[in-house]
N, C-alpha and C. Protein backbone atom coordinates (compact mmCIF):
# COMPACT_ATOMS: atom_id res chain seq x y z
N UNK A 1 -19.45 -1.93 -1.57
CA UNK A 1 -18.33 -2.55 -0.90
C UNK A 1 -17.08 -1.69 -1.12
N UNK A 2 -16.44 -1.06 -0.26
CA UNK A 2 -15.07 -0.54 -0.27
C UNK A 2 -14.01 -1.55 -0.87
N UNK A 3 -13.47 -1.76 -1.78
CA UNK A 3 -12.02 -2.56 -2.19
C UNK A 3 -10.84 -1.98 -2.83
N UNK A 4 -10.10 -2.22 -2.20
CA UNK A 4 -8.61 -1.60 -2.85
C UNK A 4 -8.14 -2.54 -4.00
N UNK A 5 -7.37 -2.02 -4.48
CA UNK A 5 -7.03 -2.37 -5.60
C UNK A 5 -6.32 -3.68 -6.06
N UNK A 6 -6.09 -4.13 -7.24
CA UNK A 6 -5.19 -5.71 -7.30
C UNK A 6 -3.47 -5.23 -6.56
N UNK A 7 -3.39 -3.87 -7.52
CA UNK A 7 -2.15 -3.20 -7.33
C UNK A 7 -1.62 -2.86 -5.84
N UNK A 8 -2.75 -2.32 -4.98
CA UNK A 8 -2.04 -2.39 -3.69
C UNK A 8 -2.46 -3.55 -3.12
N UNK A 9 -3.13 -4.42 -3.20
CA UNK A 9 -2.55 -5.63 -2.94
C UNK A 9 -1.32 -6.23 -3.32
N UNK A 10 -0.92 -6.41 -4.32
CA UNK A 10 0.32 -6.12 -4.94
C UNK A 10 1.58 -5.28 -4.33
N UNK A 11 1.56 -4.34 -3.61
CA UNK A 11 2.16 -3.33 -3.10
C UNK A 11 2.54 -4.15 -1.62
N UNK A 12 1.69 -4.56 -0.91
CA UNK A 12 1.87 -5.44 0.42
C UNK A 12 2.60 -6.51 0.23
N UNK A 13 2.36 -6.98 -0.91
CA UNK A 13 3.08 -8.20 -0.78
C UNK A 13 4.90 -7.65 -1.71
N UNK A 14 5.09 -6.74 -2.23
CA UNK A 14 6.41 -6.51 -2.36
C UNK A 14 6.76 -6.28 -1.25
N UNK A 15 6.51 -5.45 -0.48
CA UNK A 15 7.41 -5.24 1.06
C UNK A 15 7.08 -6.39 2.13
N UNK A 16 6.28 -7.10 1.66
CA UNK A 16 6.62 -8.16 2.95
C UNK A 16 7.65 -8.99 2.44
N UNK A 17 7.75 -9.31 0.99
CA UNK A 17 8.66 -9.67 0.38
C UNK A 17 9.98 -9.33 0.79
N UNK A 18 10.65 -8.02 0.76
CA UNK A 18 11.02 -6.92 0.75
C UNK A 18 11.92 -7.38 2.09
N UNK A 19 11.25 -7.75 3.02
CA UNK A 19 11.58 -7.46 4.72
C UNK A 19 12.22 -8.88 4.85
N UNK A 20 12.06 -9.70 3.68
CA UNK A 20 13.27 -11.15 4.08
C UNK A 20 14.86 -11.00 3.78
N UNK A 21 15.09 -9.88 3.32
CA UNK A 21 16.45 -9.43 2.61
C UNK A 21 16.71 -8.43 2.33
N UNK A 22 17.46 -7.60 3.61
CA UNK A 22 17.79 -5.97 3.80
C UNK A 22 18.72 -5.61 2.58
N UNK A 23 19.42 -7.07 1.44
CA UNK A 23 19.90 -6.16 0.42
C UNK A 23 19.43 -5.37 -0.68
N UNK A 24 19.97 -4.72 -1.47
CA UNK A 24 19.25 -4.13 -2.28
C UNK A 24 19.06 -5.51 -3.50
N UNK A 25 17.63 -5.12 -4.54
CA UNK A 25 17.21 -6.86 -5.08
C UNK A 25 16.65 -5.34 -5.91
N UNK A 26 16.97 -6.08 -6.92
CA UNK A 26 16.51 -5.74 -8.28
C UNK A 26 15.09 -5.80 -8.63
N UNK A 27 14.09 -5.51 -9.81
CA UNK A 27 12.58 -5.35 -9.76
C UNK A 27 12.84 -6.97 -10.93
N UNK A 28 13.68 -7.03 -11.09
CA UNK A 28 13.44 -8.75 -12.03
C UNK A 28 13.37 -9.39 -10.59
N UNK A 29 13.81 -9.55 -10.18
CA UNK A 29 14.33 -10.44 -8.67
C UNK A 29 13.16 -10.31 -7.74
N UNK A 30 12.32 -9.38 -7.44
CA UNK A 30 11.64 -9.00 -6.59
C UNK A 30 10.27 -9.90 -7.28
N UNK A 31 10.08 -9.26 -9.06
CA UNK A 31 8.83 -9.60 -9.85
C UNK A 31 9.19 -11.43 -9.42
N UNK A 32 9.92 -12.28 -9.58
CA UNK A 32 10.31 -13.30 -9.35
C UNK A 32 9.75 -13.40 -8.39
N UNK A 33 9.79 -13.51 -7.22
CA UNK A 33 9.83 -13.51 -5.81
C UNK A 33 8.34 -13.40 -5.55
N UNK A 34 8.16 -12.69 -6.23
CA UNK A 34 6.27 -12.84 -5.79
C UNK A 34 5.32 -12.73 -6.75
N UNK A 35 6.09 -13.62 -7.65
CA UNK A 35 5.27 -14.10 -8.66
C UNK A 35 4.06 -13.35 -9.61
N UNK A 36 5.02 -12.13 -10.00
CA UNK A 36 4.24 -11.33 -10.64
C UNK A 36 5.36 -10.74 -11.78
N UNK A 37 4.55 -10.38 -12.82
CA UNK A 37 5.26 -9.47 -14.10
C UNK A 37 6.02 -8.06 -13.65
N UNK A 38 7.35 -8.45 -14.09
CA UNK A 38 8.23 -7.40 -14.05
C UNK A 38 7.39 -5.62 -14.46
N UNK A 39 7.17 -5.83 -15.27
CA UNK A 39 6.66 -4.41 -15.58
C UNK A 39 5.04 -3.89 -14.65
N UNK A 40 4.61 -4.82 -14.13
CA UNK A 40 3.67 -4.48 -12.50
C UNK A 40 4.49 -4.48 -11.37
N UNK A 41 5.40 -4.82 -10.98
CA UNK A 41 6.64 -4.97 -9.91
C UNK A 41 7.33 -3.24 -10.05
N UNK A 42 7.72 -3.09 -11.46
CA UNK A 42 8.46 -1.81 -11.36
C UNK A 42 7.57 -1.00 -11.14
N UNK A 43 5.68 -0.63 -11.84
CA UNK A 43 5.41 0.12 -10.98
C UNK A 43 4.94 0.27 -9.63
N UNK A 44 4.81 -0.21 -9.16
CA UNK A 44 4.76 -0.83 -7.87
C UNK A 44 5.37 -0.44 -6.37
N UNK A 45 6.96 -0.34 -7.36
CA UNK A 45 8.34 -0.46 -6.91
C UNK A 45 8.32 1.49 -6.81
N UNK A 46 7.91 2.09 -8.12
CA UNK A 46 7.75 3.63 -8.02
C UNK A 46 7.00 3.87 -7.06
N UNK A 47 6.22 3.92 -7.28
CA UNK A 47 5.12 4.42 -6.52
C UNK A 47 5.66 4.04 -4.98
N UNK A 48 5.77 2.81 -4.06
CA UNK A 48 6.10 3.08 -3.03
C UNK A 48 8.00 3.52 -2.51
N UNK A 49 8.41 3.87 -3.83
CA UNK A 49 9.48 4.95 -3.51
C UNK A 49 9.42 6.16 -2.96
N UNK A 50 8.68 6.56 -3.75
CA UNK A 50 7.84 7.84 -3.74
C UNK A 50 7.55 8.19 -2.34
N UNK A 51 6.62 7.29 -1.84
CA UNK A 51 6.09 7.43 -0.44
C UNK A 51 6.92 7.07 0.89
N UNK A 52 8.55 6.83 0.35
CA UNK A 52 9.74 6.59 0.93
C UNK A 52 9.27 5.53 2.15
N UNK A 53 8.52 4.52 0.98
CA UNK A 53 8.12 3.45 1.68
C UNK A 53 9.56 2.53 1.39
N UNK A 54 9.57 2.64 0.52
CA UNK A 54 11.41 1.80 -0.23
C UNK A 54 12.44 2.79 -0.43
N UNK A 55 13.98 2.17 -0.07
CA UNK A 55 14.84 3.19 -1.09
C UNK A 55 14.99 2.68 -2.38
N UNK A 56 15.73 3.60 -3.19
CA UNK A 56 15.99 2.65 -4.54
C UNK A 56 17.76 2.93 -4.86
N UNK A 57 18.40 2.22 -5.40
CA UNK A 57 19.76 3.06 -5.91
C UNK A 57 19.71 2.75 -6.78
N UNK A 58 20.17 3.51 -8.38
CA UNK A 58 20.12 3.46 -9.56
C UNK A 58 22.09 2.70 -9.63
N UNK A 59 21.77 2.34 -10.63
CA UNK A 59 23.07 1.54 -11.41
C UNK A 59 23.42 -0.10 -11.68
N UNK A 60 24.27 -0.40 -11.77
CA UNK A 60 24.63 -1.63 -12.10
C UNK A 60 24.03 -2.39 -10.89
N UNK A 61 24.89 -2.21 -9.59
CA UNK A 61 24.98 -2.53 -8.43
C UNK A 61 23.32 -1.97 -7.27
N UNK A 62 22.42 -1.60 -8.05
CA UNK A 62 21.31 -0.58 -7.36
C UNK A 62 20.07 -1.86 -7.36
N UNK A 63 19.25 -0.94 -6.70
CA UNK A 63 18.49 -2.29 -6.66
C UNK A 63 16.87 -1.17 -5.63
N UNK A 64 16.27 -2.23 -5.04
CA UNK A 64 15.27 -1.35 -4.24
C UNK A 64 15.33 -2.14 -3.04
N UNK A 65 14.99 -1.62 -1.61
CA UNK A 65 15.28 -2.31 0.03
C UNK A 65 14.48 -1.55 0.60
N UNK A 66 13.54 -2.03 1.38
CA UNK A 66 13.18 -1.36 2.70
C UNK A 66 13.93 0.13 3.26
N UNK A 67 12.77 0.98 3.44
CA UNK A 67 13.63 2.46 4.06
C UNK A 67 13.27 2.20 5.71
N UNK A 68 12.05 1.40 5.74
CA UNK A 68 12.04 1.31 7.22
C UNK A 68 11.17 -0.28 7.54
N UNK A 69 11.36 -1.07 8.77
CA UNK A 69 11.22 -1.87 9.26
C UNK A 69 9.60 -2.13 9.08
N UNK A 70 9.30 -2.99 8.57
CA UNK A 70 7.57 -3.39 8.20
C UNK A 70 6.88 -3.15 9.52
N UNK A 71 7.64 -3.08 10.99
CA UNK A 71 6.55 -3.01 12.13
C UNK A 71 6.22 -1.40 11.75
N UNK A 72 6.72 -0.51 11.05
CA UNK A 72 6.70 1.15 11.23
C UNK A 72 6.02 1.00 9.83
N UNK A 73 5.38 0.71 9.12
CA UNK A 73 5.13 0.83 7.77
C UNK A 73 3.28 0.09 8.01
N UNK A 74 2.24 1.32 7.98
CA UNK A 74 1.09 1.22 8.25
C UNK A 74 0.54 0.56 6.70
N UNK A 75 -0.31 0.20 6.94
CA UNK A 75 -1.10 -0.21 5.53
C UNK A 75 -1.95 0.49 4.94
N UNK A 76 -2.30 2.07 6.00
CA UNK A 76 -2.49 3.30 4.88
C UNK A 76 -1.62 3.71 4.40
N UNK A 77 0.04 3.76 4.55
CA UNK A 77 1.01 4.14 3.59
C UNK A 77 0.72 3.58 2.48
N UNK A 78 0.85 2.28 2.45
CA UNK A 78 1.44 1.33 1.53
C UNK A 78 -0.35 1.50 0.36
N UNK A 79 -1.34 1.97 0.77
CA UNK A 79 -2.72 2.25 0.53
C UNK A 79 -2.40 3.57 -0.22
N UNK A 80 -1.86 4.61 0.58
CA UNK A 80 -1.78 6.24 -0.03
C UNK A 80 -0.76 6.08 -0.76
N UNK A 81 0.17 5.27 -0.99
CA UNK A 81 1.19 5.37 -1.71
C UNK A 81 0.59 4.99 -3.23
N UNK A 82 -0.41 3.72 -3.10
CA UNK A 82 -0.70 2.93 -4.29
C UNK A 82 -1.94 3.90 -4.99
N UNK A 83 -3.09 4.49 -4.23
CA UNK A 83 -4.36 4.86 -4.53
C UNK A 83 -3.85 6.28 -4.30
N UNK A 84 -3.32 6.95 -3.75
CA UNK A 84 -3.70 8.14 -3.23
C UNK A 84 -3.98 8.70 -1.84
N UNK A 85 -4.64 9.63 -1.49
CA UNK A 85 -5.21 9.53 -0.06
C UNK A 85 -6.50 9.39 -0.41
N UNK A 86 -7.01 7.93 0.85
CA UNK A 86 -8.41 7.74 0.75
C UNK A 86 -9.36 8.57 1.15
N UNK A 87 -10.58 8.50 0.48
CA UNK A 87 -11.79 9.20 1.20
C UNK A 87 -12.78 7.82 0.60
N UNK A 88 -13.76 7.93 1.76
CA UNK A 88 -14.76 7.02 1.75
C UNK A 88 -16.25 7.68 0.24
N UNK A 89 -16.17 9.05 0.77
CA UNK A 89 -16.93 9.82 -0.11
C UNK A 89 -16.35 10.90 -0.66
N UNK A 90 -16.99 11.50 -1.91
CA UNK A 90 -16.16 12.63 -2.37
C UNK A 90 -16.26 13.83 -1.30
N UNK A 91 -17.31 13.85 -0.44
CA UNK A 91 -16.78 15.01 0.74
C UNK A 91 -16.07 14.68 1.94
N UNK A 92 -15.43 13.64 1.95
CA UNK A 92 -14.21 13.20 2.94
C UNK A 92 -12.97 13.38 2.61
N UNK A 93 -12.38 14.12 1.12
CA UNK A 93 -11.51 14.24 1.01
C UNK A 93 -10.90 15.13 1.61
N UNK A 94 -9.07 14.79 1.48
CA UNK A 94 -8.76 16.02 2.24
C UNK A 94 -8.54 17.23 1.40
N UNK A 95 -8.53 17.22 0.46
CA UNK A 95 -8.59 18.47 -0.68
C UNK A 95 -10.01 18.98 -1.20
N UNK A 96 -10.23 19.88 -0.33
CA UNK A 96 -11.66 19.95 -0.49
C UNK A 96 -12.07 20.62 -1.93
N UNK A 97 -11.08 21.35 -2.52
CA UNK A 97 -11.51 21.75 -4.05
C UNK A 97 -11.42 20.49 -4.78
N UNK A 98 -11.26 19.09 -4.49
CA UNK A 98 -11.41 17.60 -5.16
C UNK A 98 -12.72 17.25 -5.28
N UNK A 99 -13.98 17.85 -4.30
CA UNK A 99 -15.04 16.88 -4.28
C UNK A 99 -15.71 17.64 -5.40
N UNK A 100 -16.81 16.52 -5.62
CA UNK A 100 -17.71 16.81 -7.20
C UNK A 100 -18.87 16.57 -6.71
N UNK A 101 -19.34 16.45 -5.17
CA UNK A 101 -20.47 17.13 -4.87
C UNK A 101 -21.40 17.55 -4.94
N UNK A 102 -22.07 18.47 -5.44
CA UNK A 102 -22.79 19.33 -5.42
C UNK A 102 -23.79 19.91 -3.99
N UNK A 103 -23.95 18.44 -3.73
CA UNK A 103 -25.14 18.84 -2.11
C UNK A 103 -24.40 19.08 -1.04
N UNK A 104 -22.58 19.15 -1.44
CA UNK A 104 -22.31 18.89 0.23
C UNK A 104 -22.24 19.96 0.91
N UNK A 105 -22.50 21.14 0.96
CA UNK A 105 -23.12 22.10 1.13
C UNK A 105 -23.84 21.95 2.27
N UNK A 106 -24.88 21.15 1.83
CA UNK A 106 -26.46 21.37 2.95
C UNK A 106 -26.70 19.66 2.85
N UNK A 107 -25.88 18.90 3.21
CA UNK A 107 -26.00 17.58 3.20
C UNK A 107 -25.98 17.06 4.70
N UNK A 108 -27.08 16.27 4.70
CA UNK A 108 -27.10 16.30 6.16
C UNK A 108 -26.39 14.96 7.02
N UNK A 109 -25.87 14.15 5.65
CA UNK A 109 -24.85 13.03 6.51
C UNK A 109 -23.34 13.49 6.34
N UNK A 110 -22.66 14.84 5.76
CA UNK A 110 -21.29 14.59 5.72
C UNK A 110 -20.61 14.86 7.03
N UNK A 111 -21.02 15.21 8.27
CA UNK A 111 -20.41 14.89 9.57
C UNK A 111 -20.22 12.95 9.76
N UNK A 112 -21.21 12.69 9.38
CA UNK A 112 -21.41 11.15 9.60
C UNK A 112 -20.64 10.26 9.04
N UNK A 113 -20.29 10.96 7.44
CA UNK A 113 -19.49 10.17 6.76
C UNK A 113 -18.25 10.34 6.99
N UNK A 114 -17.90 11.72 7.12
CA UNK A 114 -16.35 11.78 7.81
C UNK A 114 -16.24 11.06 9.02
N UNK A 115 -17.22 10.56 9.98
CA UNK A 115 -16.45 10.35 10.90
C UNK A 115 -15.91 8.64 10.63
N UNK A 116 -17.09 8.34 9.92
CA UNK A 116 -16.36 6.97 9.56
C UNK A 116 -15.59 6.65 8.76
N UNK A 117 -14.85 8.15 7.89
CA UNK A 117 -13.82 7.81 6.93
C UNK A 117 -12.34 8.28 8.10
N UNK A 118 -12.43 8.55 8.85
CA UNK A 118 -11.49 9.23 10.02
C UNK A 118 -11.34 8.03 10.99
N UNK A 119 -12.46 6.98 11.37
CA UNK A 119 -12.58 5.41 12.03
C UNK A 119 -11.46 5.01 10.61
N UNK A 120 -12.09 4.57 10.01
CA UNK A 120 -11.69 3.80 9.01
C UNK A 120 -10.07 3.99 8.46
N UNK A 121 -9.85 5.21 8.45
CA UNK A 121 -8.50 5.94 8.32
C UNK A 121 -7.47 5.36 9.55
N UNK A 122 -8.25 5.59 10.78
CA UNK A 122 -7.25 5.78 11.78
C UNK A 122 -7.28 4.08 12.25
N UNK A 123 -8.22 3.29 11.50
CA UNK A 123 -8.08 1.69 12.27
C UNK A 123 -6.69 1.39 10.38
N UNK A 124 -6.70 1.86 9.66
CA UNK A 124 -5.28 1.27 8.72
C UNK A 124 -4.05 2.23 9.51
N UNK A 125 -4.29 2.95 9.93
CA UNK A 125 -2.76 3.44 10.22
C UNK A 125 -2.46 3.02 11.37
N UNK A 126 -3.02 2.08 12.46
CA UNK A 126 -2.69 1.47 12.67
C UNK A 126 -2.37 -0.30 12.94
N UNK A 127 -2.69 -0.70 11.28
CA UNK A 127 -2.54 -1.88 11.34
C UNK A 127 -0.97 -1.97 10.22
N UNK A 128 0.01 -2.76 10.96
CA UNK A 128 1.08 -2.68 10.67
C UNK A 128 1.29 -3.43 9.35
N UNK A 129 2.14 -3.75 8.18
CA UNK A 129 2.32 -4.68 7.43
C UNK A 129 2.82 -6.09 8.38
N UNK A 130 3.71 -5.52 9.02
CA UNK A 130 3.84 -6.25 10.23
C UNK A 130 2.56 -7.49 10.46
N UNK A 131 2.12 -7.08 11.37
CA UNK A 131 1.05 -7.40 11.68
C UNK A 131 -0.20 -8.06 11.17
N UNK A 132 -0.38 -7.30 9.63
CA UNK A 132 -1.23 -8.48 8.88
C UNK A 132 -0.11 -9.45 8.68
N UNK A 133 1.30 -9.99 8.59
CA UNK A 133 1.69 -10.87 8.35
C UNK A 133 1.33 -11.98 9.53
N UNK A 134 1.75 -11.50 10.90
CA UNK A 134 1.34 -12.11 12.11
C UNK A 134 0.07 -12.55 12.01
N UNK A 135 -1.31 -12.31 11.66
CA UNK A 135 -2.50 -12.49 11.34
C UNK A 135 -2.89 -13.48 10.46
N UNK A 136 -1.98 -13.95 9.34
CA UNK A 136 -2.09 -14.85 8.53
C UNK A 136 -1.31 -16.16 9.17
N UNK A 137 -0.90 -15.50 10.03
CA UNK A 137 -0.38 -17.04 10.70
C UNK A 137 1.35 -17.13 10.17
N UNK A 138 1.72 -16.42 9.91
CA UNK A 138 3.13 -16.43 9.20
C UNK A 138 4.21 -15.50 9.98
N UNK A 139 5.14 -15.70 9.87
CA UNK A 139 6.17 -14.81 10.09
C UNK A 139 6.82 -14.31 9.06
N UNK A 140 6.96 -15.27 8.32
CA UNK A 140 7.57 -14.94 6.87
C UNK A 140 6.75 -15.77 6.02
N UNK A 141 5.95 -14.85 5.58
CA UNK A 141 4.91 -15.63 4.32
C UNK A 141 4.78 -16.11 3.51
N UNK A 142 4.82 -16.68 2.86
CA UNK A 142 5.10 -17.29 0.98
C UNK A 142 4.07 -16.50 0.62
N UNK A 143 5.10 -15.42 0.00
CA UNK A 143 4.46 -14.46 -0.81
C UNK A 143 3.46 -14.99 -2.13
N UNK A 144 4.06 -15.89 -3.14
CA UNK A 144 3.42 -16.46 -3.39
C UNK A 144 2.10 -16.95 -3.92
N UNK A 145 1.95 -17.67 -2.39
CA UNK A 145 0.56 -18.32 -2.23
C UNK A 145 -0.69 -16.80 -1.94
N UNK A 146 0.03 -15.91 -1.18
CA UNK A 146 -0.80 -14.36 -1.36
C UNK A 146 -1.37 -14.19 -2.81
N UNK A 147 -0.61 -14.07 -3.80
CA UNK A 147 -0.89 -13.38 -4.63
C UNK A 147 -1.21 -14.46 -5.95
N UNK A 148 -0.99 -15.38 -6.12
CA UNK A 148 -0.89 -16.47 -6.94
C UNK A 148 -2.66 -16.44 -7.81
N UNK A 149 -3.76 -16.01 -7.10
CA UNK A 149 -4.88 -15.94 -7.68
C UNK A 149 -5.13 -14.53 -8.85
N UNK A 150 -4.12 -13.33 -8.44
CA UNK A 150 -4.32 -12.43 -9.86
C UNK A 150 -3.89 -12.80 -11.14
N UNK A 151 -2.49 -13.63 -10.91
CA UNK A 151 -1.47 -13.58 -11.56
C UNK A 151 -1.63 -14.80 -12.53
């Protein structure tokens, strides 16, 4: 079974969070908000900085906000931001000195498997955060009730 992680699950639900209040909100305020431990919130909060999925401003007055509108923010970002870049198998990566291999060489499914890690790739980039919110039946979700079973 393919499954992503608690953490980028975790990661979706800060920016849908995220998209009810263009101000900048602190990682106590945010961990609040969706009902998770401050010190899983801040990393969280890094990591999709990083991927200038969020801004952040440091100081008194700083906080972390949306860099762009959840309809433009795919759920392989918010995926590559948390995990990395996916590969289905170690010869689907895109760094090919990464795989540990040995047969892929003379392997006679890695056309096969790329193509369904390239399906699979190209059906998250375009499913919006957006959009899984619309899917759950919500506009604005109670974050919440999302996440309330790790926590």
């Amino acid at each position: 079974m393919l499954k992503i992680s608690r953490l980028t699950d975790y990661a979706t639900a800060v920016v849908l969070f995220l998209q009810k209040d263009n101000s900048l909100l602190s990682s106590e305020t945010i961990a609040l908000g969706v009902g998770l431990e401050t010190p899983t919130v801040s990393k969280v909060l890094k990591l999709l900085t990083k991927a200038q999925i969020l801004t952040s401003i440091r100081g008194a007055n700083g906080g972390y906000k949306l860099a762009k509108n959840i309809a433009n923010v795919s759920l392989y970002e918010v995926i590559a931001a948390i995990e990395g870049d996916t590969a289905i198998t170690e010869c689907t990566k895109l760094n090919k000195s990464d795989s540990l291999c040995s047969q892929e060489q003379s392997c006679d499914t890695r056309s096969g498997w790329q193509q369904v890690n390239d399906d699979i790739k190209n059906i998250l980039l375009n499913m919006t955060i957006k959009r899984m919110a619309e899917l759950n039946g919500a506009h604005e979700p109670n974050i919440k009730i999302m996440v309330r079973d790790y926590v």
